[in-house]
PDB file of N, CA and C in Angstrom:
ATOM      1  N   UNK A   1    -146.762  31.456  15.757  1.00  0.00           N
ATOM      2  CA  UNK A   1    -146.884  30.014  15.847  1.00  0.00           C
ATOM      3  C   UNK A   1    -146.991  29.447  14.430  1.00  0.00           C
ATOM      4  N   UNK A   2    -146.040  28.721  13.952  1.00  0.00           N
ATOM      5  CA  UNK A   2    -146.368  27.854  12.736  1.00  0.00           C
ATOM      6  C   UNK A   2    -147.415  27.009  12.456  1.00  0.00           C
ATOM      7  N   UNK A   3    -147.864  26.790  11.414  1.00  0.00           N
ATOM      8  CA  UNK A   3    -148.602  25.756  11.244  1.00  0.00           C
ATOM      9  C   UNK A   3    -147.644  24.219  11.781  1.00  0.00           C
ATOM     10  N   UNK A   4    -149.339  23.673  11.851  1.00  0.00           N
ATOM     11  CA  UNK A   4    -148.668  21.631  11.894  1.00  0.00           C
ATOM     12  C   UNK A   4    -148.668  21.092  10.550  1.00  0.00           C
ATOM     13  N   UNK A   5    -147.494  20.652  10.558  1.00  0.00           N
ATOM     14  CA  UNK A   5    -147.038  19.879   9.412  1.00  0.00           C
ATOM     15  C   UNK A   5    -146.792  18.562   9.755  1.00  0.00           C
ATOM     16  N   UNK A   6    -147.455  17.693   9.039  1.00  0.00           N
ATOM     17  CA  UNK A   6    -147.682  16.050   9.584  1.00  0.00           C
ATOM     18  C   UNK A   6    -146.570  15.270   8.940  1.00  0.00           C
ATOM     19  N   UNK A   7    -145.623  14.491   9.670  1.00  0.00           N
ATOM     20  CA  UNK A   7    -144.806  13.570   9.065  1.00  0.00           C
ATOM     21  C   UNK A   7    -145.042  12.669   7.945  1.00  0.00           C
ATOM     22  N   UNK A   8    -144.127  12.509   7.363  1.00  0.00           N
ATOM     23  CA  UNK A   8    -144.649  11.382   6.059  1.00  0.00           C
ATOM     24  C   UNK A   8    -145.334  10.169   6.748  1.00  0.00           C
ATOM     25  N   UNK A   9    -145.205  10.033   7.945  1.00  0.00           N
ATOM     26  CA  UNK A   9    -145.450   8.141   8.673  1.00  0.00           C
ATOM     27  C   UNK A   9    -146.659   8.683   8.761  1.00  0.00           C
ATOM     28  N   UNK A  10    -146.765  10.025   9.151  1.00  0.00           N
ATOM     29  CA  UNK A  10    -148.625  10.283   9.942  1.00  0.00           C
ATOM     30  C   UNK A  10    -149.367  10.533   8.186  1.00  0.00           C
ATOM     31  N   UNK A  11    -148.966  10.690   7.468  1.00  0.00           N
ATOM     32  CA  UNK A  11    -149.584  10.923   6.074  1.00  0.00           C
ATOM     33  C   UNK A  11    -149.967   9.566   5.524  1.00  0.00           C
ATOM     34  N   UNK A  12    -148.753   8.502   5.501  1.00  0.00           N
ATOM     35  CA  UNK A  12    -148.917   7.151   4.893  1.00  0.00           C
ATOM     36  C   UNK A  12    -150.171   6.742   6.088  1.00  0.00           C
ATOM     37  N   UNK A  13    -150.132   6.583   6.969  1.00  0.00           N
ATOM     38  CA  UNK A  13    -150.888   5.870   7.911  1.00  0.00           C
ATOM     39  C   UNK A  13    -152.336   6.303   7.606  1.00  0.00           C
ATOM     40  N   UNK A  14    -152.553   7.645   8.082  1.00  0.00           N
ATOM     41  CA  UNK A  14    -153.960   8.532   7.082  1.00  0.00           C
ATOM     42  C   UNK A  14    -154.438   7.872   5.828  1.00  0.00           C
ATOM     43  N   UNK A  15    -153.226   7.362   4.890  1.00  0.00           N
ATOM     44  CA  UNK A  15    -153.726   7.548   3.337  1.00  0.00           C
ATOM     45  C   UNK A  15    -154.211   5.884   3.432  1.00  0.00           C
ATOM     46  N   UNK A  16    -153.692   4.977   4.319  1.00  0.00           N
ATOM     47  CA  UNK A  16    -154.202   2.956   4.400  1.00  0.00           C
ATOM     48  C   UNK A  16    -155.119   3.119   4.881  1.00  0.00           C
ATOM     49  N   UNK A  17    -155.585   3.966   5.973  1.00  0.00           N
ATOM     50  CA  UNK A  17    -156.426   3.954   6.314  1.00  0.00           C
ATOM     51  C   UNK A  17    -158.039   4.325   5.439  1.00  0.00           C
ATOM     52  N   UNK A  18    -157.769   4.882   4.387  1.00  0.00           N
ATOM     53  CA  UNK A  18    -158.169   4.878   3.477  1.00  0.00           C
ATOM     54  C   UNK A  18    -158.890   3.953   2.602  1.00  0.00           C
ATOM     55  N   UNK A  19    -160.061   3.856   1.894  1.00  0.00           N
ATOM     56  CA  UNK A  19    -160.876   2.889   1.360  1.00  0.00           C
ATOM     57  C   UNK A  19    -159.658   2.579  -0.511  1.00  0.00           C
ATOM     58  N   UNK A  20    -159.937   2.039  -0.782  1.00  0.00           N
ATOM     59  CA  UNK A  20    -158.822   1.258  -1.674  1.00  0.00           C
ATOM     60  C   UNK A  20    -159.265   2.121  -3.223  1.00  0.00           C
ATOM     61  N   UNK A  21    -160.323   2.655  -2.970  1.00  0.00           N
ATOM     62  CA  UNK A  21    -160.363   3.506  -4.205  1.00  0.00           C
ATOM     63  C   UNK A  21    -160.161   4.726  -3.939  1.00  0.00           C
ATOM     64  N   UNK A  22    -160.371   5.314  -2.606  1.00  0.00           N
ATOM     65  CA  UNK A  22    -159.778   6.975  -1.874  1.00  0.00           C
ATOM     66  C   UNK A  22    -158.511   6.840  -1.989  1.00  0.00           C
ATOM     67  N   UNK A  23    -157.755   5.503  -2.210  1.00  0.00           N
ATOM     68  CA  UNK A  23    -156.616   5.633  -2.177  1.00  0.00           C
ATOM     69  C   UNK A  23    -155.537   5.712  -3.466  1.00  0.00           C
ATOM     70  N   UNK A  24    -156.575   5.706  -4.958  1.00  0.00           N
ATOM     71  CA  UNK A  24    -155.950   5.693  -6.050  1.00  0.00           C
ATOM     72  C   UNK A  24    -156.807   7.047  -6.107  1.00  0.00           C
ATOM     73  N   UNK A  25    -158.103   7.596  -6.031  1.00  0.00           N
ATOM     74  CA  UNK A  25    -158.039   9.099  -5.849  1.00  0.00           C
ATOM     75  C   UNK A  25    -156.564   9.858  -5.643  1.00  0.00           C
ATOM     76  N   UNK A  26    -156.360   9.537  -4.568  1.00  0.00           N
ATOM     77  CA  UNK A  26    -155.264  10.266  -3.441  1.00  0.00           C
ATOM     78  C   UNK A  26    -153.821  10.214  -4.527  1.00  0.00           C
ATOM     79  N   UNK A  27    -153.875   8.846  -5.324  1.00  0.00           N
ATOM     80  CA  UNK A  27    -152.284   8.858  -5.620  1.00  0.00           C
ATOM     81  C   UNK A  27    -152.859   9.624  -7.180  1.00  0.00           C
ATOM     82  N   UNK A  28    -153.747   9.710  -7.546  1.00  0.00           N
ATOM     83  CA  UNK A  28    -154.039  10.655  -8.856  1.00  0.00           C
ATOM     84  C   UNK A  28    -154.073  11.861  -8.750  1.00  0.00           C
ATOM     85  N   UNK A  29    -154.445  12.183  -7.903  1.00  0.00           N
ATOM     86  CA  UNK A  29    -153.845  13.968  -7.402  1.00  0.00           C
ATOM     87  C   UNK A  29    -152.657  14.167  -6.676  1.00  0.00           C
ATOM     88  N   UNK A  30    -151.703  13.440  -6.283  1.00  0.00           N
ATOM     89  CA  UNK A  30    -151.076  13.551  -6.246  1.00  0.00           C
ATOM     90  C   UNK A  30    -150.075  13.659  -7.316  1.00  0.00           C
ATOM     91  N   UNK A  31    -150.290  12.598  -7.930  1.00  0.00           N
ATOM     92  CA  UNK A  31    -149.192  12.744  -9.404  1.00  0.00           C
ATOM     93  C   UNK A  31    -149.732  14.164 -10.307  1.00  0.00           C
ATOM     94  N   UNK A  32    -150.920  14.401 -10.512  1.00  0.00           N
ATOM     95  CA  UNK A  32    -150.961  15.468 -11.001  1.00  0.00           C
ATOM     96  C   UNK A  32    -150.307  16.670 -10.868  1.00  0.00           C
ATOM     97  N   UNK A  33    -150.368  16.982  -9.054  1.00  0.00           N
ATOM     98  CA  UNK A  33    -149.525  18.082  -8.417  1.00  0.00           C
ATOM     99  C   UNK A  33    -148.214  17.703  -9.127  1.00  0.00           C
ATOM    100  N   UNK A  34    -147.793  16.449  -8.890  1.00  0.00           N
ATOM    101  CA  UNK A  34    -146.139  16.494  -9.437  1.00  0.00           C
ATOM    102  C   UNK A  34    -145.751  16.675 -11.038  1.00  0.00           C
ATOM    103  N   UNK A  35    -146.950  16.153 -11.783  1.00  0.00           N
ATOM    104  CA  UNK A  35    -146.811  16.336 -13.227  1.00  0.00           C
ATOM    105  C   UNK A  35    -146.856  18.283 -13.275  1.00  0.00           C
ATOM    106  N   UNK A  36    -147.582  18.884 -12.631  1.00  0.00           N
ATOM    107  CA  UNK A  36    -147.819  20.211 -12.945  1.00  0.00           C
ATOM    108  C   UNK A  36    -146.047  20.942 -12.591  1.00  0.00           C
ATOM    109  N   UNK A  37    -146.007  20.491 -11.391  1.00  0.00           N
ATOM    110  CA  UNK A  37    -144.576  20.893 -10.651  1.00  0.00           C
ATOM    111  C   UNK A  37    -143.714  20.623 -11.584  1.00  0.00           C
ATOM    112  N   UNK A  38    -143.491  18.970 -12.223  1.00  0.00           N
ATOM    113  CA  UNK A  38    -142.567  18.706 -12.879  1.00  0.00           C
ATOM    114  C   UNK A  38    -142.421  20.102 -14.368  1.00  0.00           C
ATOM    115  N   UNK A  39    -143.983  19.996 -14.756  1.00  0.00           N
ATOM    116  CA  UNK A  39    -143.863  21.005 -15.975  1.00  0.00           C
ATOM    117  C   UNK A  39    -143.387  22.273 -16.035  1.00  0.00           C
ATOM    118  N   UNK A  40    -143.552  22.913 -15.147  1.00  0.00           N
ATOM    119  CA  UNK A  40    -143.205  23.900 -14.186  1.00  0.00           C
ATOM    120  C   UNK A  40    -141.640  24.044 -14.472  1.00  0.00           C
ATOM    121  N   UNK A  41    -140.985  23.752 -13.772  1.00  0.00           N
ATOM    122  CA  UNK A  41    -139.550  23.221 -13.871  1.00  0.00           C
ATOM    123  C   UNK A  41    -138.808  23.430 -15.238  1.00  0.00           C
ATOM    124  N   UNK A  42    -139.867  22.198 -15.968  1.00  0.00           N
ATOM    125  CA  UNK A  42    -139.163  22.702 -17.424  1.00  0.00           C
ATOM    126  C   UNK A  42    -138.833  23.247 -18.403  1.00  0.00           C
ATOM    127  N   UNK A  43    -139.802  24.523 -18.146  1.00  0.00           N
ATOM    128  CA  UNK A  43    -140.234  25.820 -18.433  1.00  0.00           C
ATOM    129  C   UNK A  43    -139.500  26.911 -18.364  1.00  0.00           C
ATOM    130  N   UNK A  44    -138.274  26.821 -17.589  1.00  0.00           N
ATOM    131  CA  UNK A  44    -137.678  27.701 -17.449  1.00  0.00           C
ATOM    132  C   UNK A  44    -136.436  27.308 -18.488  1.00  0.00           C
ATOM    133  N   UNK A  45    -135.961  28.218 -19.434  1.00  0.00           N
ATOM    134  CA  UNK A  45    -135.292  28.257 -20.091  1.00  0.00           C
ATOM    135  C   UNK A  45    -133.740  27.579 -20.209  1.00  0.00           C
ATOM    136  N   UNK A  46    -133.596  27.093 -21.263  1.00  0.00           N
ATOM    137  CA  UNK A  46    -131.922  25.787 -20.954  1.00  0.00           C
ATOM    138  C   UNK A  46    -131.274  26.740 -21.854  1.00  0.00           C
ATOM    139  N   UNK A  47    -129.799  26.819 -20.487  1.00  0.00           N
ATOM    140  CA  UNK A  47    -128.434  27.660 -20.877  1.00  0.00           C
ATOM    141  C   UNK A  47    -128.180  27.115 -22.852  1.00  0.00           C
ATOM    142  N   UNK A  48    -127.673  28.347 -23.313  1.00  0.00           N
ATOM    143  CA  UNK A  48    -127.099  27.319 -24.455  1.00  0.00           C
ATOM    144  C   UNK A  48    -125.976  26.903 -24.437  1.00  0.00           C
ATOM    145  N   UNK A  49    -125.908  26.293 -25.790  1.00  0.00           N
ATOM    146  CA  UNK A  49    -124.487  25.252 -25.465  1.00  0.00           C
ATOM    147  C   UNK A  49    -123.405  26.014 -26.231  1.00  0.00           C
ATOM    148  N   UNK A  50    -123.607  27.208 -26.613  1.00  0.00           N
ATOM    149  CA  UNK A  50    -122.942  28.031 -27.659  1.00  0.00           C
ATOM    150  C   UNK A  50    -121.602  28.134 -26.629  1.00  0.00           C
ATOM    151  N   UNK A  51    -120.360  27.997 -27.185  1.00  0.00           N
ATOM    152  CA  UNK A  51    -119.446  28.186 -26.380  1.00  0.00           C
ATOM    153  C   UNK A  51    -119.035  27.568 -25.343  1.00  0.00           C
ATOM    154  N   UNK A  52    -119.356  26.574 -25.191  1.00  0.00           N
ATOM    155  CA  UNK A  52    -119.389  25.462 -23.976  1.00  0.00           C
ATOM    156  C   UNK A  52    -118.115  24.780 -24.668  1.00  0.00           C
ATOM    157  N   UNK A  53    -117.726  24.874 -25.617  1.00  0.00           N
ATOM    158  CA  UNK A  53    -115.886  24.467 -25.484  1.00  0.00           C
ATOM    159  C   UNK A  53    -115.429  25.252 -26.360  1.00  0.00           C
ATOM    160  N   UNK A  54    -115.207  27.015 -26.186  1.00  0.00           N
ATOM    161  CA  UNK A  54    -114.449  27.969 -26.127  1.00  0.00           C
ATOM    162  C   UNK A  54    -113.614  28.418 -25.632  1.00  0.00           C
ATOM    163  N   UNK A  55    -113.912  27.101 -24.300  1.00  0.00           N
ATOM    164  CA  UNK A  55    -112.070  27.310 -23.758  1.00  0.00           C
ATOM    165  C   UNK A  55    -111.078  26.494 -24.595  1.00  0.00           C
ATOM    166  N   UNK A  56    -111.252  25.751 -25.458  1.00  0.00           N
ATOM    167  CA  UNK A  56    -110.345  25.110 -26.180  1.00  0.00           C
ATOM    168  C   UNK A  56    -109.714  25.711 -27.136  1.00  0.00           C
ATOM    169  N   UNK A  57    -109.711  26.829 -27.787  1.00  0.00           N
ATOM    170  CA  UNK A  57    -109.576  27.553 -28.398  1.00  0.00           C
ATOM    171  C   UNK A  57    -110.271  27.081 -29.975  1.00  0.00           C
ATOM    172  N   UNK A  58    -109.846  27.509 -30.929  1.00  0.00           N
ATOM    173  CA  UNK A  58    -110.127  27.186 -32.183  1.00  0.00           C
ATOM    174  C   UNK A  58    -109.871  26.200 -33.119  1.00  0.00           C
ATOM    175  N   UNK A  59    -110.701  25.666 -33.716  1.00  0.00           N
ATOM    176  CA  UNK A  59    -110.742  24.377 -34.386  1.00  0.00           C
ATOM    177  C   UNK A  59    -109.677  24.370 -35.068  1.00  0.00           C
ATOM    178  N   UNK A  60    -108.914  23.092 -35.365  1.00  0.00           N
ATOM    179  CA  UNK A  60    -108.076  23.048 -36.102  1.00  0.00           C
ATOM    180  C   UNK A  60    -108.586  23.423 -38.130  1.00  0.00           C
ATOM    181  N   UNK A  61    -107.966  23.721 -38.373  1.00  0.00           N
ATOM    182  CA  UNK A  61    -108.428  24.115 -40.174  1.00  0.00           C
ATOM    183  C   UNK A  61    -108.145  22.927 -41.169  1.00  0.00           C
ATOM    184  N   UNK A  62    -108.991  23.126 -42.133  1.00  0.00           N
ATOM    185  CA  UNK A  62    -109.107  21.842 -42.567  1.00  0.00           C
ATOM    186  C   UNK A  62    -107.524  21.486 -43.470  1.00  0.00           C
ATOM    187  N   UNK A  63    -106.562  22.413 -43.692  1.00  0.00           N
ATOM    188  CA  UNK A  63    -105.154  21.977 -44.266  1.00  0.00           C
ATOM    189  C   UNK A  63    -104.570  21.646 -42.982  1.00  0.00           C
ATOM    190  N   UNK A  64    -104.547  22.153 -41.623  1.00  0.00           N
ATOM    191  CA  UNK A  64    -104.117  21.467 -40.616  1.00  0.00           C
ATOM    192  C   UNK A  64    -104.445  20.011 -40.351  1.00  0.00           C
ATOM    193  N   UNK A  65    -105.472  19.432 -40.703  1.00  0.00           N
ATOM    194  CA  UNK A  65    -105.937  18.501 -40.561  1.00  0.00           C
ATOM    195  C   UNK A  65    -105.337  17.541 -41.634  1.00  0.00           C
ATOM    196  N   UNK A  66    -105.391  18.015 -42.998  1.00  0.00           N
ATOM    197  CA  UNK A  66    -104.841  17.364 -43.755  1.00  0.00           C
ATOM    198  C   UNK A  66    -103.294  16.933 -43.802  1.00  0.00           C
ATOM    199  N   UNK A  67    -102.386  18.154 -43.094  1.00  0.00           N
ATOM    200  CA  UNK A  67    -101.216  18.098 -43.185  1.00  0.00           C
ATOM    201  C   UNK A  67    -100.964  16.519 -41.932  1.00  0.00           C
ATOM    202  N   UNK A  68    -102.042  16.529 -40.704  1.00  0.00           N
ATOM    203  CA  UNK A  68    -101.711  15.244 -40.311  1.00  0.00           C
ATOM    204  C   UNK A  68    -102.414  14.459 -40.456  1.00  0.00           C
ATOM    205  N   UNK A  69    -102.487  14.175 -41.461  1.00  0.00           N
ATOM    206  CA  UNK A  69    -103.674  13.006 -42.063  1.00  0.00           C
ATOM    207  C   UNK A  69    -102.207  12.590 -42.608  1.00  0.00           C
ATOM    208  N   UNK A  70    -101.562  13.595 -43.812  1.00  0.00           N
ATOM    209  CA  UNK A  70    -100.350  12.915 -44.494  1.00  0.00           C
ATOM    210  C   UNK A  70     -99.509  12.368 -43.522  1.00  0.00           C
ATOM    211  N   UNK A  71     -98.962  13.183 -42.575  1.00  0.00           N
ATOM    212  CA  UNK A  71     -97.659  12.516 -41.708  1.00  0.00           C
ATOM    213  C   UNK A  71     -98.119  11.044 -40.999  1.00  0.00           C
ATOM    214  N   UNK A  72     -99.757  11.140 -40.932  1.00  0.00           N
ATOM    215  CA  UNK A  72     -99.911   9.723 -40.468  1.00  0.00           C
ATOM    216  C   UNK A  72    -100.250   8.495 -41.169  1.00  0.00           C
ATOM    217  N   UNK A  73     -99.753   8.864 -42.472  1.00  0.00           N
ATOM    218  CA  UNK A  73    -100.002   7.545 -43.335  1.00  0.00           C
ATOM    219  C   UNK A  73     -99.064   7.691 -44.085  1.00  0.00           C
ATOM    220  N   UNK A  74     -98.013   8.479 -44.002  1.00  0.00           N
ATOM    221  CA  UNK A  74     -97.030   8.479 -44.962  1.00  0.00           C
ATOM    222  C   UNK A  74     -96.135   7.206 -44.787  1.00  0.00           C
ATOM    223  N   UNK A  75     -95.917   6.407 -43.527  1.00  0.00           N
ATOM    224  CA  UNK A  75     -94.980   5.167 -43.773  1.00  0.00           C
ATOM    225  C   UNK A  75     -96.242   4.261 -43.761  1.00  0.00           C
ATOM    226  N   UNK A  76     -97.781   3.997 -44.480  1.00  0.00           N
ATOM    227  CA  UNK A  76     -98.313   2.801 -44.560  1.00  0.00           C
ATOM    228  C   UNK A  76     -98.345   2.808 -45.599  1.00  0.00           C
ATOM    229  N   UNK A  77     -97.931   1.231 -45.595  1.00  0.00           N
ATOM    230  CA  UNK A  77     -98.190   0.116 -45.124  1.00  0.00           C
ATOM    231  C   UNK A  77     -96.905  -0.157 -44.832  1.00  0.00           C
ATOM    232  N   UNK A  78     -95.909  -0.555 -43.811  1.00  0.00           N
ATOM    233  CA  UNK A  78     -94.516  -0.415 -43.548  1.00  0.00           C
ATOM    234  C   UNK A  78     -94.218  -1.589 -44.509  1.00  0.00           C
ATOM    235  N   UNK A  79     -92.846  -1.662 -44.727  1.00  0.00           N
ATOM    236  CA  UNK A  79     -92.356  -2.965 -45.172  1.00  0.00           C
ATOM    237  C   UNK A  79     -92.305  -3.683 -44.393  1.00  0.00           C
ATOM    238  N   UNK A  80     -92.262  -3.587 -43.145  1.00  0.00           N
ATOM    239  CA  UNK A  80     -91.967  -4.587 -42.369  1.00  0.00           C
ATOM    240  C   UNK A  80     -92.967  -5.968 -42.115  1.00  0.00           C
ATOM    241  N   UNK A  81     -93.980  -5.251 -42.326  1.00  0.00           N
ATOM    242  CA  UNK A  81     -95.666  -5.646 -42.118  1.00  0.00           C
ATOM    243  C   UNK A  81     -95.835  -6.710 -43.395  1.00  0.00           C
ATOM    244  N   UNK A  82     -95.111  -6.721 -44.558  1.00  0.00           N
ATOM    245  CA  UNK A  82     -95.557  -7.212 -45.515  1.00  0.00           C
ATOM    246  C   UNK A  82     -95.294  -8.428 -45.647  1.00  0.00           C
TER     247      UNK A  82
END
């Protein structure tokens, strides 16, 4: 037999019923549980980013770069423009 597990409606209803300072008790342990949970969580180690665009293959080199740096300014400022 499982335990009873009370719906969120039967929890909210429980928690109004509640005196107005049992009820900022209630939401301060609560956030705590979630601050602990949340910390929890973040704790576990983040993938690195090493290689996360190694499918692109390899950077262009910096004379590749230069060679179209020239072809793209070699007709400015056109005559036409002037």
């Amino acid at each position: 037999m499982s335990p009873y597990t009370p719906t969120l409606e039967e929890v909210l209803n429980d928690a109004l019923r509640l005196s107005a300072l049992d009820r900022i008790r209630l939401i301060e342990k609560v956030m705590a549980a979630f601050e602990q949970e949340v910390l929890e969580q973040n704790r576990t180690p983040l993938e690195s980013w090493y290689g996360l665009v190694a499918d692109l293959g390899s950077a262009p080199s910096a004379e590749d770069i230069d060679e179209v740096r020239r072809e793209m300014w070699q007709n400015f400022p056109r005559e036409d423009m002037l």
